[in-house]
C-alpha atoms as a PDB file:
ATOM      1  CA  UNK A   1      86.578 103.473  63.578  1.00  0.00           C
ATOM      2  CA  UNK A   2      82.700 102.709  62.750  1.00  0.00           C
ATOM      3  CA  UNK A   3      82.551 100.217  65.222  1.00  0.00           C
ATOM      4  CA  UNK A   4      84.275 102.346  67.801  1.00  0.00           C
ATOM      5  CA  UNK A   5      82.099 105.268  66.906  1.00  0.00           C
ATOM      6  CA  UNK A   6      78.748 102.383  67.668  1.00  0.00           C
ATOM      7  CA  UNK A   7      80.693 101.467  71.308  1.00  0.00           C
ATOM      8  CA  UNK A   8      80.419 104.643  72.117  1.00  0.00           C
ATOM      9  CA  UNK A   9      77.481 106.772  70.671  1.00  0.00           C
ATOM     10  CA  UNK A  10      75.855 107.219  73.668  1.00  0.00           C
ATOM     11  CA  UNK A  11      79.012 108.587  75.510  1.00  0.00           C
ATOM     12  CA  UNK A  12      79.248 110.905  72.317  1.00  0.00           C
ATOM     13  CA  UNK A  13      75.923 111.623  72.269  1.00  0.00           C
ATOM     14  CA  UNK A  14      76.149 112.926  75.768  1.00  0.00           C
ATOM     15  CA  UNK A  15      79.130 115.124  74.873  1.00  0.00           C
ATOM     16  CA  UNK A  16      77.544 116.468  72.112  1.00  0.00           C
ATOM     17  CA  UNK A  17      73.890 117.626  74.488  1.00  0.00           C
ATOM     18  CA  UNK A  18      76.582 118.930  77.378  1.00  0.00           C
ATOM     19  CA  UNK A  19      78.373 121.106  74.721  1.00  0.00           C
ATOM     20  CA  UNK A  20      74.831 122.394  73.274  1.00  0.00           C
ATOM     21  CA  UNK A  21      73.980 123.263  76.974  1.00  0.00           C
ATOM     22  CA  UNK A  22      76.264 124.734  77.811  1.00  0.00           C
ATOM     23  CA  UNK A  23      76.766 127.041  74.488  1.00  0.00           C
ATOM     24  CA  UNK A  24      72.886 127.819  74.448  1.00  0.00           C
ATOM     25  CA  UNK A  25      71.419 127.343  77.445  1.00  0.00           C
ATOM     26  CA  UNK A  26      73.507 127.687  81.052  1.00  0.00           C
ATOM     27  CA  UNK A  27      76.991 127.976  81.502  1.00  0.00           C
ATOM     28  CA  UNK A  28      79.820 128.259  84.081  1.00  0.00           C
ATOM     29  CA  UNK A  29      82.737 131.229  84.115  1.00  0.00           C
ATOM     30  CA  UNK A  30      85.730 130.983  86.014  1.00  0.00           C
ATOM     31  CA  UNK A  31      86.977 134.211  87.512  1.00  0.00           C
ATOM     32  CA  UNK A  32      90.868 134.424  86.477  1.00  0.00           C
ATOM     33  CA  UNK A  33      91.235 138.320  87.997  1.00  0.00           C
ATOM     34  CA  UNK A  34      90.497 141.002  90.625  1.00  0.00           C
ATOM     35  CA  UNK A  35      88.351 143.434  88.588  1.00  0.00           C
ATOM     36  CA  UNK A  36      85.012 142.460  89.907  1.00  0.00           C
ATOM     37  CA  UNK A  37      86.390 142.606  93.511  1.00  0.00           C
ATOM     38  CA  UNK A  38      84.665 142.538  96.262  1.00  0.00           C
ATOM     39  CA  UNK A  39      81.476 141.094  94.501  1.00  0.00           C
ATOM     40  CA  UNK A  40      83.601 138.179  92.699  1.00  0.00           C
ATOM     41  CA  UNK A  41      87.163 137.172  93.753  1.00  0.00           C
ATOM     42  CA  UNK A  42      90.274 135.423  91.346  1.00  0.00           C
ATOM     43  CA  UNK A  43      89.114 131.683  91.687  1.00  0.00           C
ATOM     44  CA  UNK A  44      85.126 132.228  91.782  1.00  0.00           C
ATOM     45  CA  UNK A  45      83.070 130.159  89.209  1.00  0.00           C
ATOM     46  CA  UNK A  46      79.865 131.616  88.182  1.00  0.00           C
ATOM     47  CA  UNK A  47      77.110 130.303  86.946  1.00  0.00           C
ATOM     48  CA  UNK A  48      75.679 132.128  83.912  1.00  0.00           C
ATOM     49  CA  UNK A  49      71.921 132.109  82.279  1.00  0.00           C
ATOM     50  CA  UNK A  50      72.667 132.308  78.493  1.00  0.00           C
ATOM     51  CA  UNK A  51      68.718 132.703  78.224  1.00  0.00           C
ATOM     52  CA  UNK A  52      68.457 135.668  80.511  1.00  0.00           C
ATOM     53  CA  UNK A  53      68.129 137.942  77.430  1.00  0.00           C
ATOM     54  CA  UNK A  54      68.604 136.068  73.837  1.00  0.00           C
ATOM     55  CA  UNK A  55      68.016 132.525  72.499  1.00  0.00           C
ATOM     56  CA  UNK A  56      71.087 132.299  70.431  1.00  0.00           C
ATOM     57  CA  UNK A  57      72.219 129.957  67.445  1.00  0.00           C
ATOM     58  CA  UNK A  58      75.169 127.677  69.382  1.00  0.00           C
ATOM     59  CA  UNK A  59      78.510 129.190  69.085  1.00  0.00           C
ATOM     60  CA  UNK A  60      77.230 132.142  67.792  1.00  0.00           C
ATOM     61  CA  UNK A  61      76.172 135.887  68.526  1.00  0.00           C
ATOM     62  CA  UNK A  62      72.914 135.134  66.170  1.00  0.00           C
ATOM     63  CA  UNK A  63      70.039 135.412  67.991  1.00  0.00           C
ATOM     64  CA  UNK A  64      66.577 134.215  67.304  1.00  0.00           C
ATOM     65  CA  UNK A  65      64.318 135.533  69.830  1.00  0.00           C
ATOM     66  CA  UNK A  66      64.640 137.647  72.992  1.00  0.00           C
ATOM     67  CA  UNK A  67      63.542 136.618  75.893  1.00  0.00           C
ATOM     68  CA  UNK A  68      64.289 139.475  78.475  1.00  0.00           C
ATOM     69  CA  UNK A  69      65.885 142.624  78.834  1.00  0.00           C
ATOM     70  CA  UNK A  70      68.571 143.588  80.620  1.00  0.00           C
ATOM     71  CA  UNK A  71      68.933 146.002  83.632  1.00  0.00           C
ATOM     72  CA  UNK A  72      70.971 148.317  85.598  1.00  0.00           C
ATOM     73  CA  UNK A  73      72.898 146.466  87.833  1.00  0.00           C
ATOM     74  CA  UNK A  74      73.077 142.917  86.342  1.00  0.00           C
ATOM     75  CA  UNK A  75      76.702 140.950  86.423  1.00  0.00           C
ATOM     76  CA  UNK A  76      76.949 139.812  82.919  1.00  0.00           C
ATOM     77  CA  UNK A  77      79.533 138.020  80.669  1.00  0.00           C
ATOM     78  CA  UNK A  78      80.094 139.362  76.971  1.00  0.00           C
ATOM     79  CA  UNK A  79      82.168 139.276  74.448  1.00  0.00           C
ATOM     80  CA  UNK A  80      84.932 142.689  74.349  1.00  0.00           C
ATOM     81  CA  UNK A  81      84.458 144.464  71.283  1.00  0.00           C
ATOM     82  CA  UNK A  82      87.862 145.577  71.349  1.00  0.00           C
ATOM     83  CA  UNK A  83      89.664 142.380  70.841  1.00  0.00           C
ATOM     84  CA  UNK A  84      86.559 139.629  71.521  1.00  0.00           C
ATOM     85  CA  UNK A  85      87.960 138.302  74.996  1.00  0.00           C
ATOM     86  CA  UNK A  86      85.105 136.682  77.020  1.00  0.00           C
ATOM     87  CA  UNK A  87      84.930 139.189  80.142  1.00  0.00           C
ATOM     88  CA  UNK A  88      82.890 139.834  83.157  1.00  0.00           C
ATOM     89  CA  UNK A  89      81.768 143.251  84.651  1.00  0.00           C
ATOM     90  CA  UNK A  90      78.160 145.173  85.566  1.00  0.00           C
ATOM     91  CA  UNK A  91      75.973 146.800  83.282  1.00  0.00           C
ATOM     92  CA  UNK A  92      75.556 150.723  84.752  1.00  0.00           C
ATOM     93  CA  UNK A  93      74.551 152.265  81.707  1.00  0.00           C
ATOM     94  CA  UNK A  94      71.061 151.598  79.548  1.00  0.00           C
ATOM     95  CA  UNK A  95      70.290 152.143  76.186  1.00  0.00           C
ATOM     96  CA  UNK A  96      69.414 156.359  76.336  1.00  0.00           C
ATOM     97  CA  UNK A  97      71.032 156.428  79.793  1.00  0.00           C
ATOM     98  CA  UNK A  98      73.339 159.978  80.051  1.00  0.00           C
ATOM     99  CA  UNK A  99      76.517 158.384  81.980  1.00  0.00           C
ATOM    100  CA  UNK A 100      79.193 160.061  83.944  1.00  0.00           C
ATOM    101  CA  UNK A 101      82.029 159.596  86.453  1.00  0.00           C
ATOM    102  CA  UNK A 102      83.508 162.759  88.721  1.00  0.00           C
ATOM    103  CA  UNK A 103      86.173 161.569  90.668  1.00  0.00           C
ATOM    104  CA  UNK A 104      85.072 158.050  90.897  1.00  0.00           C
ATOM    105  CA  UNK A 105      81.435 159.293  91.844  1.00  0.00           C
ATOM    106  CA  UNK A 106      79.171 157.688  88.935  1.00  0.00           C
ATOM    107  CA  UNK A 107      76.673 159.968  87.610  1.00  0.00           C
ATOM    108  CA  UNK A 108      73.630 158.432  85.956  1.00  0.00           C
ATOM    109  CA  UNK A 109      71.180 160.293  84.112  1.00  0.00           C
ATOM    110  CA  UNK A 110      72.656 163.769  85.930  1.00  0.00           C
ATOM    111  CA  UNK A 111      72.178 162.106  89.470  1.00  0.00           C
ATOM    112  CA  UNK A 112      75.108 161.227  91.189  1.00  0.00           C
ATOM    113  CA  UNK A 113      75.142 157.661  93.012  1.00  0.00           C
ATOM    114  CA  UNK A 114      74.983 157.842  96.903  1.00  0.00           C
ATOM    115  CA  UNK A 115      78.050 155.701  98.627  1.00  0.00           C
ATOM    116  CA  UNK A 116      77.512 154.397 102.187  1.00  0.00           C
ATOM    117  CA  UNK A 117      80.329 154.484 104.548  1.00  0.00           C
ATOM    118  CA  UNK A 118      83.442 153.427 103.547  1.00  0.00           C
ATOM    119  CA  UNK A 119      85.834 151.052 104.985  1.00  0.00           C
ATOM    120  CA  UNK A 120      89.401 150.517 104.210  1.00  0.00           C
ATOM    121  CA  UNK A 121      90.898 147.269 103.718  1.00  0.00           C
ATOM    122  CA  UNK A 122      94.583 145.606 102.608  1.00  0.00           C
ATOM    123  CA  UNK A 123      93.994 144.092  98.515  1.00  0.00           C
ATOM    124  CA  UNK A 124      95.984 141.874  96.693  1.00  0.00           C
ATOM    125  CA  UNK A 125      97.739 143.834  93.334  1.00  0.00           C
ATOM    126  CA  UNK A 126      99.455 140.918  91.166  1.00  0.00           C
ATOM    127  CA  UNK A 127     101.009 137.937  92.787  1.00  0.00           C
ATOM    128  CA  UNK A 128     103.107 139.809  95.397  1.00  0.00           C
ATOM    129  CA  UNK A 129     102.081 143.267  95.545  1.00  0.00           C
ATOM    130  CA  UNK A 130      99.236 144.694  98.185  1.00  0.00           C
ATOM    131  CA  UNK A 131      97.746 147.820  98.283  1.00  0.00           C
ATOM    132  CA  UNK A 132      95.087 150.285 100.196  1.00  0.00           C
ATOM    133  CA  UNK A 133      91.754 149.871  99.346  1.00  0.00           C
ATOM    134  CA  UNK A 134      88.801 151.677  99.893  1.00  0.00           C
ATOM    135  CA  UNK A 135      84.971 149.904 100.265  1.00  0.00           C
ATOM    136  CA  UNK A 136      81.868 151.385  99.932  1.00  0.00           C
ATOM    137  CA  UNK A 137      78.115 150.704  98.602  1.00  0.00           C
ATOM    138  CA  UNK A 138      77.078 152.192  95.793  1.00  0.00           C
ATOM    139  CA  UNK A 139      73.155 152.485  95.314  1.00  0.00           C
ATOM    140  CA  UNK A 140      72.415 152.744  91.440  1.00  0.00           C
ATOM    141  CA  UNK A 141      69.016 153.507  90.785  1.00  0.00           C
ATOM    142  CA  UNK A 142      66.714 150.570  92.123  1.00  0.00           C
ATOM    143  CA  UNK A 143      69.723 148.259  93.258  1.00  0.00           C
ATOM    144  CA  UNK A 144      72.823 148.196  95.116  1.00  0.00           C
ATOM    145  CA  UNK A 145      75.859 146.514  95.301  1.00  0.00           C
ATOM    146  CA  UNK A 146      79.969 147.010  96.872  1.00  0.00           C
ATOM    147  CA  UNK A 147      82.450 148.619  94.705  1.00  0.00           C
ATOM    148  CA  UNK A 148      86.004 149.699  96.148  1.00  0.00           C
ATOM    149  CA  UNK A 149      88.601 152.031  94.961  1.00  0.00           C
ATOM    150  CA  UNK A 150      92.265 151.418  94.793  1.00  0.00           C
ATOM    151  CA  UNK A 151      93.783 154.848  95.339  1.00  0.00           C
ATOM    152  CA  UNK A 152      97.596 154.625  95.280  1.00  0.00           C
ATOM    153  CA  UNK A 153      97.070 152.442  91.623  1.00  0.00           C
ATOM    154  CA  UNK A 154      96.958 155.310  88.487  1.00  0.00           C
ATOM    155  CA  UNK A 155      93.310 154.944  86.885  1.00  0.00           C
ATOM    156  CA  UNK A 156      90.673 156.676  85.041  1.00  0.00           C
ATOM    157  CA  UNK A 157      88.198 158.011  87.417  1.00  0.00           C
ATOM    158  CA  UNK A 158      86.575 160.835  85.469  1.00  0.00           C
ATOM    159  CA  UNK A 159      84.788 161.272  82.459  1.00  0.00           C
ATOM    160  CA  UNK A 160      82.438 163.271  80.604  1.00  0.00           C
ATOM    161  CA  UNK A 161      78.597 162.607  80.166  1.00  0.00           C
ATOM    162  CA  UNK A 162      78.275 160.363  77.506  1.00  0.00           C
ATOM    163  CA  UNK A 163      74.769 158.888  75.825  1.00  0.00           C
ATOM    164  CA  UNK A 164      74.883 155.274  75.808  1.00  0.00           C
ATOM    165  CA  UNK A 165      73.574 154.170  72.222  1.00  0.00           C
ATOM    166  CA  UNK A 166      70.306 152.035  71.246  1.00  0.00           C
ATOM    167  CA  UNK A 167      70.811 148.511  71.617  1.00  0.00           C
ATOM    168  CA  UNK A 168      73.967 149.165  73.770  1.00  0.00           C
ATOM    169  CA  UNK A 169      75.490 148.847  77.511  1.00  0.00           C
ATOM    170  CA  UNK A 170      78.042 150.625  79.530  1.00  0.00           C
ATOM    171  CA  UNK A 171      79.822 148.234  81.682  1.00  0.00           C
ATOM    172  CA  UNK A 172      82.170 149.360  84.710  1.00  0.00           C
ATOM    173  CA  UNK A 173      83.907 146.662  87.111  1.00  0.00           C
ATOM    174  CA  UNK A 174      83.395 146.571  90.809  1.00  0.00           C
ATOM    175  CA  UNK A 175      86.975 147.024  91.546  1.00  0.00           C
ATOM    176  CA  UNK A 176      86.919 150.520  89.632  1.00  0.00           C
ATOM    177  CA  UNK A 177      90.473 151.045  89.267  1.00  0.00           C
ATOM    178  CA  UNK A 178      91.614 147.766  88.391  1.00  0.00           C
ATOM    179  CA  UNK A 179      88.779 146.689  85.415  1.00  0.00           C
ATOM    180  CA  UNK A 180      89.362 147.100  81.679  1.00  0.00           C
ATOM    181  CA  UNK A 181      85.937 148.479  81.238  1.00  0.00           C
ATOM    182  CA  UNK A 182      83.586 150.580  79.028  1.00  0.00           C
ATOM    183  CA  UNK A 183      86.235 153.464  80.181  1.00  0.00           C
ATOM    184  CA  UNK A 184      88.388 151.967  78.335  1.00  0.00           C
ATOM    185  CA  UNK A 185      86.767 149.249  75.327  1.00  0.00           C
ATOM    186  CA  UNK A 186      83.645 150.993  74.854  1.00  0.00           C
ATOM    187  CA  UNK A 187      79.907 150.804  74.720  1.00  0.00           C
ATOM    188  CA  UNK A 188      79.122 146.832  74.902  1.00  0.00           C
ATOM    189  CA  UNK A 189      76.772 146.009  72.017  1.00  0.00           C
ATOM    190  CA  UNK A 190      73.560 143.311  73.065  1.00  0.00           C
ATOM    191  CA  UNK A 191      74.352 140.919  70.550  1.00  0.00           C
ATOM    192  CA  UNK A 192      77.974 140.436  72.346  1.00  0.00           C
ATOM    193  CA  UNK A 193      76.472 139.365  75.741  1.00  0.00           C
ATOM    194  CA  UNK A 194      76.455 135.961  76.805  1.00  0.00           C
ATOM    195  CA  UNK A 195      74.539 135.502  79.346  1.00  0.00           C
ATOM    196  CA  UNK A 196      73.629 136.861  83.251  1.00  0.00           C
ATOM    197  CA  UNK A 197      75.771 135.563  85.855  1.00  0.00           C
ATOM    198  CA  UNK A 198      73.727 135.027  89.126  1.00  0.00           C
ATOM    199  CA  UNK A 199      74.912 132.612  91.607  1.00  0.00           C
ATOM    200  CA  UNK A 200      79.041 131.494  92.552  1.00  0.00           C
ATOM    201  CA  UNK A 201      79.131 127.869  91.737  1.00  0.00           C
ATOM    202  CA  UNK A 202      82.364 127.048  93.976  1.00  0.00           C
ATOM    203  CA  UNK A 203      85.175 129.165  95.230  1.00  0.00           C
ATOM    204  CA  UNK A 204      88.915 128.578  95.740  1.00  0.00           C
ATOM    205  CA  UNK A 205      91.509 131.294  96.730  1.00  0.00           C
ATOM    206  CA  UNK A 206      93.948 130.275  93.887  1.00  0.00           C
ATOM    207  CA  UNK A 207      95.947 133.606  95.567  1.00  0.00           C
ATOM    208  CA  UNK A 208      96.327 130.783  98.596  1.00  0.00           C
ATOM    209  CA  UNK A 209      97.452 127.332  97.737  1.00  0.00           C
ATOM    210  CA  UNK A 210      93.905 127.052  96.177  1.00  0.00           C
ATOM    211  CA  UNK A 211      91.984 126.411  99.534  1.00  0.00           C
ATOM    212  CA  UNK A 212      88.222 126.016  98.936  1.00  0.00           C
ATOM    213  CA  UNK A 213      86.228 128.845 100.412  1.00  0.00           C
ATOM    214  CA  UNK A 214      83.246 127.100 101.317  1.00  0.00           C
ATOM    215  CA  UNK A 215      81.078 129.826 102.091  1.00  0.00           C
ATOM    216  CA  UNK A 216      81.000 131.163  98.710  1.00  0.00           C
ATOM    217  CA  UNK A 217      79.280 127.725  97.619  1.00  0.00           C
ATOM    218  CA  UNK A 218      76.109 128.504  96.152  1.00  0.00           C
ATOM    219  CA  UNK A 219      76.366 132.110  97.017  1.00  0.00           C
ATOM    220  CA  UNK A 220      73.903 134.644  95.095  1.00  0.00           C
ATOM    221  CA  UNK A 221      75.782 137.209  92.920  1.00  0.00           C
ATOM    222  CA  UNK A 222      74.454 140.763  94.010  1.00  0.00           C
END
């Protein structure tokens, strides 16, 4: 075993940097579902900054230092605080922000978001199943980005104004009525994110014999 172990130290040294990268520094997320739809599709990886907002003790939710803030609009991963599943959504809400939905019209701070023209398109529901959907772009303050709507699939598409708490994030997906959300697991707390995702890595439609979609290479996350 020794000598083994002195054959192949560098090989396990190597192992043992990647794995401290990757658990501290940058990481990669592979999209399994449709609830970020249309900004990230099943089969998307994305590359994540674990140092966008906290230096963090490997393998932990201890950090040391932080190192930026995060803001309306960012596509981060965290950690659920329901059940601690790694997921992926947008943060809409800030720490003191007052947030609200009215029949899937998100109200920040007592404005309601402006949606541009909408466009309606055939999505994928499940393995089999399609559906109606409904595009649009939704300007938050100071940044913009697509959402859709599914409206034939049941969902919750109102709620009151709620305060989001110090040192906390609400998070909605893109696809709002197909995203296990902060409508439904809560206010996201900062020491569960992970990190900011901000570019697709590859792509393949795994919905389609997994075909590469090469124009999603190296595509910027908006």
């Amino acid at each position: 075993m020794i000598a083994w172990l002195r054959r192949n130290r560098g090989f396990l040294l190597f192992l043992i940097g990647f794995g401290l990268f990757r658990t501290a520094i940058a990481d990669y997320n592979p999209i399994p579902s449709g609830s970020m739809r249309p900004t990230l599709l099943e089969g998307d990886v994305v590359l994540v900054n674990r140092l966008a907002y906290d230096l963090k003790v490997p393998l932990t939710d201890v950090s040391l230092a932080r190192l930026g803030e995060p803001q309306r609009g960012d596509v981060v991963t965290f950690h659920s605080p329901k059940d601690g599943e790694r997921l992926i959504k947008r943060i809409v809400g800030l720490p003191g922000d007052v947030i609200a939905m009215r029949d899937e019209v998100l109200y920040v701070n007592g404005k309601p978001c402006s949606y541009s023209e909408t466009q309606t398109v055939r999505e994928p529901v499940g393995t089999e199943a399609w559906t109606e959907a409904v595009r649009a772009t939704e300007a938050l303050p100071h940044r913009e980005h697509a959402v859709q709507f599914l409206p034939a699939v049941a969902a919750r598409r109102d709620f009151a104004a709620t305060v989001v708490p110090p040192d906390q994030f609400f998070m909605l997906g893109d696809n709002r009525d197909d995203s296990a959300d902060s409508r439904y697991i809560g206010f996201v707390p900062r020491q569960l994110l992970i990190g900011r995702a901000h570019h697709l890595l590859v792509s393949a439609d795994i919905l389609a014999s997994w075909q590469p979609r090469f124009g999603r290479f190296a595509k910027a996350i908006e």
